[in-house]
C-alpha atoms as a PDB file:
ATOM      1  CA  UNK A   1     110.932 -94.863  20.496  1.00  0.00           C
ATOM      2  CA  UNK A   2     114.887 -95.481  21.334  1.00  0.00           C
ATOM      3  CA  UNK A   3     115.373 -95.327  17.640  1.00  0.00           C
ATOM      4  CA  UNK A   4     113.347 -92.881  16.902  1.00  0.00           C
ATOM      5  CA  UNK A   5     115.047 -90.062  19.257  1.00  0.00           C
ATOM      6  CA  UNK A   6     118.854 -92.177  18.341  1.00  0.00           C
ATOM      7  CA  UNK A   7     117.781 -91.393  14.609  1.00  0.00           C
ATOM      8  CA  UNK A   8     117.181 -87.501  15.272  1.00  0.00           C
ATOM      9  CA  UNK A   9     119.702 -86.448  17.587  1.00  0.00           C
ATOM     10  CA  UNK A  10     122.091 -83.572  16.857  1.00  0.00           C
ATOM     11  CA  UNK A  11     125.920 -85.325  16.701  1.00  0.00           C
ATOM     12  CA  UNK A  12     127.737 -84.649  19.671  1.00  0.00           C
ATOM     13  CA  UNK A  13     131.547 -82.597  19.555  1.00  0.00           C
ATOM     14  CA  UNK A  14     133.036 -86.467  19.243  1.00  0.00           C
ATOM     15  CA  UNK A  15     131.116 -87.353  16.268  1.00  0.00           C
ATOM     16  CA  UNK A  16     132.755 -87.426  13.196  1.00  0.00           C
ATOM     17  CA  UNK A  17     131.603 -85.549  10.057  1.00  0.00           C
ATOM     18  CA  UNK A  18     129.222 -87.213   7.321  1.00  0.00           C
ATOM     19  CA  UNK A  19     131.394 -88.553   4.713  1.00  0.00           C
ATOM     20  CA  UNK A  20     129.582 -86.896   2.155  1.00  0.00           C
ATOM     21  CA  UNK A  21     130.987 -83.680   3.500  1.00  0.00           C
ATOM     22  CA  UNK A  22     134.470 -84.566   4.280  1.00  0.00           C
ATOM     23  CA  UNK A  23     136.769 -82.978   2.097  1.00  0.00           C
ATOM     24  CA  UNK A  24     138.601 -85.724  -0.641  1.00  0.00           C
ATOM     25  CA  UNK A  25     141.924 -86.198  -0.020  1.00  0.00           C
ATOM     26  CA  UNK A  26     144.684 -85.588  -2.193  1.00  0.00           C
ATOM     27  CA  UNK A  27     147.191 -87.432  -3.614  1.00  0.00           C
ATOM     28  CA  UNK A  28     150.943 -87.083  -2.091  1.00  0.00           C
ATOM     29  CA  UNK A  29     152.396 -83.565  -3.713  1.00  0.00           C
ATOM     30  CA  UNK A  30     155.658 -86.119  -5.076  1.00  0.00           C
ATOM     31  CA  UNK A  31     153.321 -87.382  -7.844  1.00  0.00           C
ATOM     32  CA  UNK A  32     153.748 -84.068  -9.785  1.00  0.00           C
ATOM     33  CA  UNK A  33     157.104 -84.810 -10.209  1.00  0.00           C
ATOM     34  CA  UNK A  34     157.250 -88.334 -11.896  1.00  0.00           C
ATOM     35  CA  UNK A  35     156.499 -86.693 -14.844  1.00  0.00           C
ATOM     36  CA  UNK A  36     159.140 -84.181 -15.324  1.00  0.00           C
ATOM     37  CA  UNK A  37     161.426 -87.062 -13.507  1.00  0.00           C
ATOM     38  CA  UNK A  38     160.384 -89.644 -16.399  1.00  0.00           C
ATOM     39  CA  UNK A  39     160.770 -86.748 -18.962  1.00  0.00           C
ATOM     40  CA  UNK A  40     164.447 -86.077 -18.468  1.00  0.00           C
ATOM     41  CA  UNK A  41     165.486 -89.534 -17.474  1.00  0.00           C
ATOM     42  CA  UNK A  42     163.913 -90.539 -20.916  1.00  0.00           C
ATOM     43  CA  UNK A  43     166.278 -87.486 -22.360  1.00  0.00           C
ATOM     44  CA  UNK A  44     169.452 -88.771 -20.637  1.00  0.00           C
ATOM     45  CA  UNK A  45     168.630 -92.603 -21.602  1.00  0.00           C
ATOM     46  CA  UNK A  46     168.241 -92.057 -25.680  1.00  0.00           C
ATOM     47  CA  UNK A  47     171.441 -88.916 -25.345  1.00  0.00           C
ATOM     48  CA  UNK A  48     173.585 -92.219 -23.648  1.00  0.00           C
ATOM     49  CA  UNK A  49     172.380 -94.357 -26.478  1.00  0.00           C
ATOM     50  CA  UNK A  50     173.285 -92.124 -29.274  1.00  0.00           C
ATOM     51  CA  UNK A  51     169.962 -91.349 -30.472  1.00  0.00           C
ATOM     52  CA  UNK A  52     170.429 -88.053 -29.795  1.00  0.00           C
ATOM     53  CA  UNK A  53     173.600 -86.339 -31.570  1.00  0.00           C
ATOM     54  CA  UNK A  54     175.332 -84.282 -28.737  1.00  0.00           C
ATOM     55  CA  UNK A  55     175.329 -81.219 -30.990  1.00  0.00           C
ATOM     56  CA  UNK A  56     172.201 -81.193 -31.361  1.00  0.00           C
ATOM     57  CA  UNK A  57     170.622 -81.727 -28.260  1.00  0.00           C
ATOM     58  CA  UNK A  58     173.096 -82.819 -25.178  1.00  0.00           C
ATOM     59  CA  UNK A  59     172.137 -85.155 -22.671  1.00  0.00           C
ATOM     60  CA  UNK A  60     170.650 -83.500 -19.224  1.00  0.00           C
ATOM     61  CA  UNK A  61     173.705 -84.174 -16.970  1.00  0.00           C
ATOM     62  CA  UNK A  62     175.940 -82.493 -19.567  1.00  0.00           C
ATOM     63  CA  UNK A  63     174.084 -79.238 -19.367  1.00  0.00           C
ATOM     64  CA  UNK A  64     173.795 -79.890 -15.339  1.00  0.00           C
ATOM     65  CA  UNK A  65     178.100 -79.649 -15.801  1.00  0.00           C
ATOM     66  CA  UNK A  66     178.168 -76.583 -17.971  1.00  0.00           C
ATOM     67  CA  UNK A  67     175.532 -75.101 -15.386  1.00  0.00           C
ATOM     68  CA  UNK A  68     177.842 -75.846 -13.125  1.00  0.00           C
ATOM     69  CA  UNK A  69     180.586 -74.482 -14.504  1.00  0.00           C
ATOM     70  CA  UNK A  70     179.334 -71.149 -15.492  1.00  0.00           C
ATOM     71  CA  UNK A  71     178.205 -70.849 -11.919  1.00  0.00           C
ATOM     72  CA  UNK A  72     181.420 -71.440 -10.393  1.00  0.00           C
ATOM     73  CA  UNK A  73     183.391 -69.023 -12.593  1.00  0.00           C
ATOM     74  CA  UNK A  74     180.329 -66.250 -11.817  1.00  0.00           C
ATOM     75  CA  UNK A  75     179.282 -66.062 -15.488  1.00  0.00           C
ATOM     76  CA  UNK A  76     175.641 -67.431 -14.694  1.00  0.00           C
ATOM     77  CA  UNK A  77     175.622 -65.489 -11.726  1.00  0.00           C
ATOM     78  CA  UNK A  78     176.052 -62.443 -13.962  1.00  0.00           C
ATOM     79  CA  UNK A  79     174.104 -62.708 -16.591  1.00  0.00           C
ATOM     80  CA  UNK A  80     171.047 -64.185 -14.414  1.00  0.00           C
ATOM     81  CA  UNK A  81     171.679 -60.495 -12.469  1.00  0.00           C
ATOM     82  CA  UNK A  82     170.823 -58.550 -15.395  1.00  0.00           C
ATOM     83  CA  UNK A  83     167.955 -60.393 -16.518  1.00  0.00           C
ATOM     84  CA  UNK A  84     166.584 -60.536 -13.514  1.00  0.00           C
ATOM     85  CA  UNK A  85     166.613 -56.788 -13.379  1.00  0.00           C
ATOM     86  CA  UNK A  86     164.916 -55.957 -16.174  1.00  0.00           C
ATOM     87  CA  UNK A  87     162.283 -58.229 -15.922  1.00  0.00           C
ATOM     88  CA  UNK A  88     161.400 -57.203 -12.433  1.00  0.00           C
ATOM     89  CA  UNK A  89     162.071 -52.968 -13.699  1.00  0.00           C
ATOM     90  CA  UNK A  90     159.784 -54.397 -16.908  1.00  0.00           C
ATOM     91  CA  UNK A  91     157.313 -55.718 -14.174  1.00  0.00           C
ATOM     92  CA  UNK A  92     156.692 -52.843 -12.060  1.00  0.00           C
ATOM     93  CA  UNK A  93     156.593 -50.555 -15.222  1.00  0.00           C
ATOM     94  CA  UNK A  94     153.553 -52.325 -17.288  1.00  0.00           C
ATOM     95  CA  UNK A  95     152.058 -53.630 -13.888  1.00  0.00           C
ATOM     96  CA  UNK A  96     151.713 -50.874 -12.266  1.00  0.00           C
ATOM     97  CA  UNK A  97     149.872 -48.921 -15.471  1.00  0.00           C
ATOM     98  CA  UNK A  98     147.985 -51.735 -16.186  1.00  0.00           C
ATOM     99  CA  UNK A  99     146.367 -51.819 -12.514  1.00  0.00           C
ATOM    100  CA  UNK A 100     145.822 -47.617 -12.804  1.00  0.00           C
ATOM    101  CA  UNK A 101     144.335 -47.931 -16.141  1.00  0.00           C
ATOM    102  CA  UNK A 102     142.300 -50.915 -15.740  1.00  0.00           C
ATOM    103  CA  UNK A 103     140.943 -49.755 -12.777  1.00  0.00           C
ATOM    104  CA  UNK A 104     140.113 -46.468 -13.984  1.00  0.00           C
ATOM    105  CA  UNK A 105     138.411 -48.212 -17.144  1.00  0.00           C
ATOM    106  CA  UNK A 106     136.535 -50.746 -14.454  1.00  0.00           C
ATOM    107  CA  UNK A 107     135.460 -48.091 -11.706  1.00  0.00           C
ATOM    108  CA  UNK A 108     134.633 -44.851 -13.960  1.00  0.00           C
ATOM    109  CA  UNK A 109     132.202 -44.710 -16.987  1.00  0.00           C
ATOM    110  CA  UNK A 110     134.501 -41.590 -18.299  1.00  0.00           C
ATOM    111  CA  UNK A 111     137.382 -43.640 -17.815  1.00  0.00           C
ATOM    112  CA  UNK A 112     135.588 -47.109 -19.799  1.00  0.00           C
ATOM    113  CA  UNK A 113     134.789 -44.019 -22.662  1.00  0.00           C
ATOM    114  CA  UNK A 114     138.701 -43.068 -22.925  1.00  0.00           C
ATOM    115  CA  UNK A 115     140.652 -46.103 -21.834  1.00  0.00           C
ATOM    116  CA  UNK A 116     139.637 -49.227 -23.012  1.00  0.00           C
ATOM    117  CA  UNK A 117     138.756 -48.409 -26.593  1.00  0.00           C
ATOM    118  CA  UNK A 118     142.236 -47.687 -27.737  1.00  0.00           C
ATOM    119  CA  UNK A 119     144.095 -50.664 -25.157  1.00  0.00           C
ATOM    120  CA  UNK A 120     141.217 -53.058 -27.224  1.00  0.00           C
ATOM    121  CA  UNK A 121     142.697 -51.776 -30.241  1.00  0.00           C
ATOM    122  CA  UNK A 122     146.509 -51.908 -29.022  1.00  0.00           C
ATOM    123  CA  UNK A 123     145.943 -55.467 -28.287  1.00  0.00           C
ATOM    124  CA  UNK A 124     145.283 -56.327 -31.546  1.00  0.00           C
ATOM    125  CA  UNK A 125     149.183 -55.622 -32.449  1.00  0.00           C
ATOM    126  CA  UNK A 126     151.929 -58.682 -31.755  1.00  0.00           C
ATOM    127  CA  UNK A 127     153.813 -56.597 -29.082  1.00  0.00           C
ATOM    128  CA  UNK A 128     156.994 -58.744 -29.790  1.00  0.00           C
ATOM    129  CA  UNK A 129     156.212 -57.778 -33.741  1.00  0.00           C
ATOM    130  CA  UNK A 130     156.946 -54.001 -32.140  1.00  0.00           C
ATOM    131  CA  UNK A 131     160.469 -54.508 -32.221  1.00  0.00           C
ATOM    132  CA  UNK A 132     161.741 -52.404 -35.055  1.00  0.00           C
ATOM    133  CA  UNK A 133     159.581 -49.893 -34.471  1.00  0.00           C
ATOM    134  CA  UNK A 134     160.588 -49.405 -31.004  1.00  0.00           C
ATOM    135  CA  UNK A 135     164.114 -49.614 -31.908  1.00  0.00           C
ATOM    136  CA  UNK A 136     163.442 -46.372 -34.298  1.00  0.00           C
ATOM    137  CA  UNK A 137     161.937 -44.835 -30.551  1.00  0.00           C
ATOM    138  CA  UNK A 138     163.705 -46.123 -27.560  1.00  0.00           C
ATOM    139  CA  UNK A 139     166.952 -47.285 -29.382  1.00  0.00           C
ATOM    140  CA  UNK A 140     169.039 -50.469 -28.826  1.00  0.00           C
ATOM    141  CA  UNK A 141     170.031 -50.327 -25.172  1.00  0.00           C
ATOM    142  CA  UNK A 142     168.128 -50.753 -22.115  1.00  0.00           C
ATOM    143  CA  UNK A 143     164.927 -49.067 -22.719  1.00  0.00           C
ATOM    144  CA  UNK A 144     164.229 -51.644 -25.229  1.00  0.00           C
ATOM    145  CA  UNK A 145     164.542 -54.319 -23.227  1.00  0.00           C
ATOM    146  CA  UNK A 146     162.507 -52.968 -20.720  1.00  0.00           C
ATOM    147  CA  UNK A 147     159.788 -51.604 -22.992  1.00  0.00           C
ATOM    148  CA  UNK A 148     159.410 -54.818 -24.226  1.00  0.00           C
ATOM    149  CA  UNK A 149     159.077 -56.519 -21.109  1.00  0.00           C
ATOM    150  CA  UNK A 150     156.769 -53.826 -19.651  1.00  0.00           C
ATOM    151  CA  UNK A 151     154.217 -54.138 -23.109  1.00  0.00           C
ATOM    152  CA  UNK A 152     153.990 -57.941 -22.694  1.00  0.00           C
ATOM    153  CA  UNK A 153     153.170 -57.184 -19.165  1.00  0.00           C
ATOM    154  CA  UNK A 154     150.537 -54.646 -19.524  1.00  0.00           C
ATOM    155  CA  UNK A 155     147.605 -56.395 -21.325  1.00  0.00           C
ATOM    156  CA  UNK A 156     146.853 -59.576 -18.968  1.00  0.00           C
ATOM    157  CA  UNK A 157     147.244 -57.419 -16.075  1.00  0.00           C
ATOM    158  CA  UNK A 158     144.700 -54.617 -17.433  1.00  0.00           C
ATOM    159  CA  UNK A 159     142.277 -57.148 -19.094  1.00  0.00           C
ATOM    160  CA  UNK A 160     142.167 -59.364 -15.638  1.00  0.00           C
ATOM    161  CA  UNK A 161     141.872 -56.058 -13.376  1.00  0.00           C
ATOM    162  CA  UNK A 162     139.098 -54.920 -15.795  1.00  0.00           C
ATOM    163  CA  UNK A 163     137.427 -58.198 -15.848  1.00  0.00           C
ATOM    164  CA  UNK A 164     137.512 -58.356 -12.045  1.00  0.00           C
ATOM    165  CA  UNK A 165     135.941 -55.487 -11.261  1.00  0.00           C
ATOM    166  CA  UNK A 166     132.945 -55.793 -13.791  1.00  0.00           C
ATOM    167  CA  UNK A 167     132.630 -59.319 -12.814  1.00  0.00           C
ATOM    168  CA  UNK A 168     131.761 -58.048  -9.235  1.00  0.00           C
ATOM    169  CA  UNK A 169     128.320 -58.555  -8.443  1.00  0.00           C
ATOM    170  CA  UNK A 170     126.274 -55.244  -8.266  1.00  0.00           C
ATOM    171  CA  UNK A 171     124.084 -56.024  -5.689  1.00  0.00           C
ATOM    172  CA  UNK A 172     127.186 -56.264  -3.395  1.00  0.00           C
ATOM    173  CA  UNK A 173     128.278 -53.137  -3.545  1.00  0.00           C
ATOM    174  CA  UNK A 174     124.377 -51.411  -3.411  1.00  0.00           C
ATOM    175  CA  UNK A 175     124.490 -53.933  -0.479  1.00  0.00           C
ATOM    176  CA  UNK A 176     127.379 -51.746   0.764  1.00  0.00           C
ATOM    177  CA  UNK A 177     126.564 -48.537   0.332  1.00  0.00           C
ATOM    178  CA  UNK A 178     122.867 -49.106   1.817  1.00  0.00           C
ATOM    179  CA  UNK A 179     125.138 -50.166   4.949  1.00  0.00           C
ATOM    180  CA  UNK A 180     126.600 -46.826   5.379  1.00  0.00           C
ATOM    181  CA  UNK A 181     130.296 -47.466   3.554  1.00  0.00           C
ATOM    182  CA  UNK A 182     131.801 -45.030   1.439  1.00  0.00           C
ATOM    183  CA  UNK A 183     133.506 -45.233  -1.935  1.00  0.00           C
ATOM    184  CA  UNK A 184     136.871 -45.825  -0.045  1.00  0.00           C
ATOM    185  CA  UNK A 185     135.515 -48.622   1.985  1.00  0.00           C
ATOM    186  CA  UNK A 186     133.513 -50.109  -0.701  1.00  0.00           C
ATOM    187  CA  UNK A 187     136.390 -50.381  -2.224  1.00  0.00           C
ATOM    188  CA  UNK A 188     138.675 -52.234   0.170  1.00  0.00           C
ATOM    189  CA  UNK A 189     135.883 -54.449   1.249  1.00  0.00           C
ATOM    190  CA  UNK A 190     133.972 -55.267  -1.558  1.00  0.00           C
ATOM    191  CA  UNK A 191     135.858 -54.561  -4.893  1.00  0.00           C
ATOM    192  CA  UNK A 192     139.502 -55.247  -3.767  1.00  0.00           C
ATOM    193  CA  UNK A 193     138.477 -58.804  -2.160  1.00  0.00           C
ATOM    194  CA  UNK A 194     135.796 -59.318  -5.690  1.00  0.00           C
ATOM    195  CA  UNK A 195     138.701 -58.549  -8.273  1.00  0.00           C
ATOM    196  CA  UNK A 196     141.536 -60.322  -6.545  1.00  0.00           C
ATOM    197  CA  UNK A 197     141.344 -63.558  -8.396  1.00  0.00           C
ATOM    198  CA  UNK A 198     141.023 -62.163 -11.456  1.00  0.00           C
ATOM    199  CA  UNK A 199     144.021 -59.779 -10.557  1.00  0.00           C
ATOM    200  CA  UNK A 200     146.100 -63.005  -9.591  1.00  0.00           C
ATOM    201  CA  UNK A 201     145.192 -64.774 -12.793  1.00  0.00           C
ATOM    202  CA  UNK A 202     146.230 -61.669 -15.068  1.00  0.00           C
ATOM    203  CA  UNK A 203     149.931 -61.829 -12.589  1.00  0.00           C
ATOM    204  CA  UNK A 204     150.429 -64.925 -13.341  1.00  0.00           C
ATOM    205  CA  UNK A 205     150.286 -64.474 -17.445  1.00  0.00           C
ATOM    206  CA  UNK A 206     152.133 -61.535 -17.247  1.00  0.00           C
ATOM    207  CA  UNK A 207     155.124 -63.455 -15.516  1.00  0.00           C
ATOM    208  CA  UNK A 208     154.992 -65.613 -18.602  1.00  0.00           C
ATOM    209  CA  UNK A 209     154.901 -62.965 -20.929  1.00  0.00           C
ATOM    210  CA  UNK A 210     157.460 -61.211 -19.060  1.00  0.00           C
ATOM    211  CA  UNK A 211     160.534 -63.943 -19.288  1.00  0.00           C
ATOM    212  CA  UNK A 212     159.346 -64.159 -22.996  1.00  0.00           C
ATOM    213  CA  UNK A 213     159.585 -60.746 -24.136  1.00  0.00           C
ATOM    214  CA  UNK A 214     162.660 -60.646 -22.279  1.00  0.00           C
ATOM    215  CA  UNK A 215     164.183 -63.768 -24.398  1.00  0.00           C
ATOM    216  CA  UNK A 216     163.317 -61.749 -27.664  1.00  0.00           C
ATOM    217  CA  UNK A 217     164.772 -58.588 -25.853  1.00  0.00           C
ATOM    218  CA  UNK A 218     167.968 -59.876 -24.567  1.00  0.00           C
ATOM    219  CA  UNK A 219     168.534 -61.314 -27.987  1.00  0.00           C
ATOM    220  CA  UNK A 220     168.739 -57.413 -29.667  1.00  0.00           C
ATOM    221  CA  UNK A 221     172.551 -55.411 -29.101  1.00  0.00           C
ATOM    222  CA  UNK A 222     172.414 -57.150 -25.299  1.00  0.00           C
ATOM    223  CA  UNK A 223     176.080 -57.594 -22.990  1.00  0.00           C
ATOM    224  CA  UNK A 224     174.801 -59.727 -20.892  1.00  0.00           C
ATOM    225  CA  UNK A 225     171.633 -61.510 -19.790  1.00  0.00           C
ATOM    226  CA  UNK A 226     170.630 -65.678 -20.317  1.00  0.00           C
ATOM    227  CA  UNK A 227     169.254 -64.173 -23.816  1.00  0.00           C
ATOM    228  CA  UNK A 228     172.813 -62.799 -24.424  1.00  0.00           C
ATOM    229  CA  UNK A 229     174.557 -65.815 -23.413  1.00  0.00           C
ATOM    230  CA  UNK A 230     172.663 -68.302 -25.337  1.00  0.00           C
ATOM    231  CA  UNK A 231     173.072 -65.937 -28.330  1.00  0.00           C
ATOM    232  CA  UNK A 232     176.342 -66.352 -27.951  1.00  0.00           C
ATOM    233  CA  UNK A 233     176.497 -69.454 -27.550  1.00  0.00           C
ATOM    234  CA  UNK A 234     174.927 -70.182 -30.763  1.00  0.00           C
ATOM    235  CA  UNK A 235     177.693 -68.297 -32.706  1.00  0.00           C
ATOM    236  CA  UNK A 236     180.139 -71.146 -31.598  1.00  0.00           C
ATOM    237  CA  UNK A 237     177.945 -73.727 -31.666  1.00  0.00           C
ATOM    238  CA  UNK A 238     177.586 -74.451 -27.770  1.00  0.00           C
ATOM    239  CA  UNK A 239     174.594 -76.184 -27.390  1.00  0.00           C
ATOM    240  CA  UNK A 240     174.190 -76.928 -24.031  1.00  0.00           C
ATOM    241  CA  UNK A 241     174.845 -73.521 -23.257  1.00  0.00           C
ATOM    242  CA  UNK A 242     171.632 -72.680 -25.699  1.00  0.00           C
ATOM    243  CA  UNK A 243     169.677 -75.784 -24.056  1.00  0.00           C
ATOM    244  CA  UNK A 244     171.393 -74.446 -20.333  1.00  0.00           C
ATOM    245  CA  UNK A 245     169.791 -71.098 -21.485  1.00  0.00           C
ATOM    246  CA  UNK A 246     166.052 -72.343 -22.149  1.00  0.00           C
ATOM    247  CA  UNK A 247     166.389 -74.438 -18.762  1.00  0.00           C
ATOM    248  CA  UNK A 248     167.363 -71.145 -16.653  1.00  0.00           C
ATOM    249  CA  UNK A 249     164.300 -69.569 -18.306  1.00  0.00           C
ATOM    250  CA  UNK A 250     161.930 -71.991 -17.354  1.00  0.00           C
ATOM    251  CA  UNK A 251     163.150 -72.584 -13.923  1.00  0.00           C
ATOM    252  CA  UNK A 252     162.414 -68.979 -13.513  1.00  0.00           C
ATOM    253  CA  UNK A 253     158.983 -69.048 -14.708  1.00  0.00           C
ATOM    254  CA  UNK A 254     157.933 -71.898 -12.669  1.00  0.00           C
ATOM    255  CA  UNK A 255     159.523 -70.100  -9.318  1.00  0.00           C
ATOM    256  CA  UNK A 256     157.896 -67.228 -10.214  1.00  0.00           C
ATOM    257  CA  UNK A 257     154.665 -68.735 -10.674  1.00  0.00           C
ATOM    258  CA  UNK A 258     154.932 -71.218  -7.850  1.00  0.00           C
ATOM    259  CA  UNK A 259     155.743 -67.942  -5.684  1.00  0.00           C
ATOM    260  CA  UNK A 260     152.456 -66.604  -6.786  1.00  0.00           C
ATOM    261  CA  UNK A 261     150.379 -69.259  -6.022  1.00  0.00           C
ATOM    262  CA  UNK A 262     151.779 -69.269  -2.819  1.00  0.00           C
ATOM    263  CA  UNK A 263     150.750 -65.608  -2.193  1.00  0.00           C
ATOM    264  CA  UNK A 264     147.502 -66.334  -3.585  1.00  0.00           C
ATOM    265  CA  UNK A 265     146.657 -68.801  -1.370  1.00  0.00           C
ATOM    266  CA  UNK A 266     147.821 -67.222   1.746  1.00  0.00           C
ATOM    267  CA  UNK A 267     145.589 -63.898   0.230  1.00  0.00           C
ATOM    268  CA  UNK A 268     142.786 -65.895  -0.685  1.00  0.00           C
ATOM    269  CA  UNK A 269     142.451 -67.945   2.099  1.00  0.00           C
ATOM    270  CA  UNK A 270     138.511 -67.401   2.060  1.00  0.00           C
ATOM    271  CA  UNK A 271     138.093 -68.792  -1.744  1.00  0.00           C
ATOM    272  CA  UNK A 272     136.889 -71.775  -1.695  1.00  0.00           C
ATOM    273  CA  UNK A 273     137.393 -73.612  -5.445  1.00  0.00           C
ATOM    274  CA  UNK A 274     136.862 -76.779  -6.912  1.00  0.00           C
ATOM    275  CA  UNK A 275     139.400 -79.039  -6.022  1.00  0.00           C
ATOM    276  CA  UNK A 276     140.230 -82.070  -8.541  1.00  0.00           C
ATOM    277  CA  UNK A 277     139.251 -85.073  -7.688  1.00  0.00           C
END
């Protein structure tokens, strides 16, 4: 009978958890960084033994010393300004339309009718491919850069923030609006919180597409930007200026997206994914 009732009881506040629902832990965050670790002391290791010609492709600490360098005279700090700026004016440009458009294409039948059929057509064309053409509208300066920028931006952001919202389940919002909400609080409670991951997903592919259309756009009639500089760099052979360059680049994309995910997270703190295991 003891057993019986010990075998049945509800667990009291001590008692720990199954283990069956315990969440797995995780490996120590460091372990993401042996590999990039490994990586570049592999690069340094065959530069120092000459199996890598210096003008070709320098060894890691001498493009940590022309970083340096650059940074102390208030070259890198320049031309990391400018590129800065016109991938975040790029940003806000083709983000911004992207969400208006997408949304109106996701939300409004008239708007799916007039929208979307010509963006599916537009993103059909290499936006990078644009260049001459948009040289011929928006000339060699600034708007070019920007434009270019702001195109490479616009399609993950509208696709994603169209996919979001049609993804949402339709019994949610009927759900809603039998509960009394109207179309402005259906759409903060149910369609905002439905198409945020998808929004997320479509940010974080237009920050890539961003700092790439900005290397292609830095590289036409530019003064300054890390596009410029490497550019120039490449008419007197200055490699690890070039290789300095592509490192700035990617150290910007991976802040950028590590940023993100940190928003996400904090925004999407009642998604629960699958977690690797």
């Amino acid at each position: 009978m003891s057993s019986a009732v010990l075998a049945t009881a509800p667990p009291t506040a001590g008692t720990a958890p199954p283990a069956a629902g315990r969440r797995r832990r995780t490996g120590p965050r460091w372990w993401r960084l042996v590999s990039p670790v490994a990586l570049v002391a592999g690069w340094e290791a065959a530069a120092r033994a000459g199996l890598l010609a210096p003008e070709k492709l320098p060894a890691p600490s001498q493009v940590l010393a022309t970083g340096v360098r650059l940074a102390a005279d208030g070259t890198l700090g320049v031309h990391l300004l400018d590129s800065l700026t016109r991938a975040g004016v790029g940003l806000l440009l083709g983000g911004v339309l992207a969400l208006v458009l997408g949304a109106a294409a996701g939300l409004l039948r008239l708007g799916d009718d007039l929208v979307d059929p010509p963006v599916q057509m537009a993103r059909m064309l290499p936006h990078l491919g644009l260049v001459p053409l948009l040289i011929i509208w928006v000339g060699i300066g600034e708007p070019l850069k920007i434009t270019l920028v702001a195109l490479g931006v616009f399609f993950p952001i509208y696709f994603n923030t169209y996919a979001g919202i049609r993804d949402i389940d339709e019994r949610l919002v009927e759900a809603a609006r039998t509960c009394g909400l109207g179309p402005a609080a259906r759409l903060r409670h149910v369609v905002l919180p439905g198409a945020l991951p998808s929004l997320f997903l479509g940010l974080r592919l237009a920050i890539g597409a961003a700092w790439l259309s900005l290397v292609v756009g830095e590289q036409v009639n530019a003064q300054t930007g890390i596009g410029f500089l490497m550019m120039e760099a490449r008419e007197f052979s200055q490699t690890d200026v070039v290789v300095l360059g592509l490192v700035v680049y990617a150290l910007l994309g991976l802040l950028s997206d590590l940023a993100l995910r940190a928003l996400e997270r904090r925004t999407l703190t009642w998604r629960r994914g699958l977690r690797a295991t």
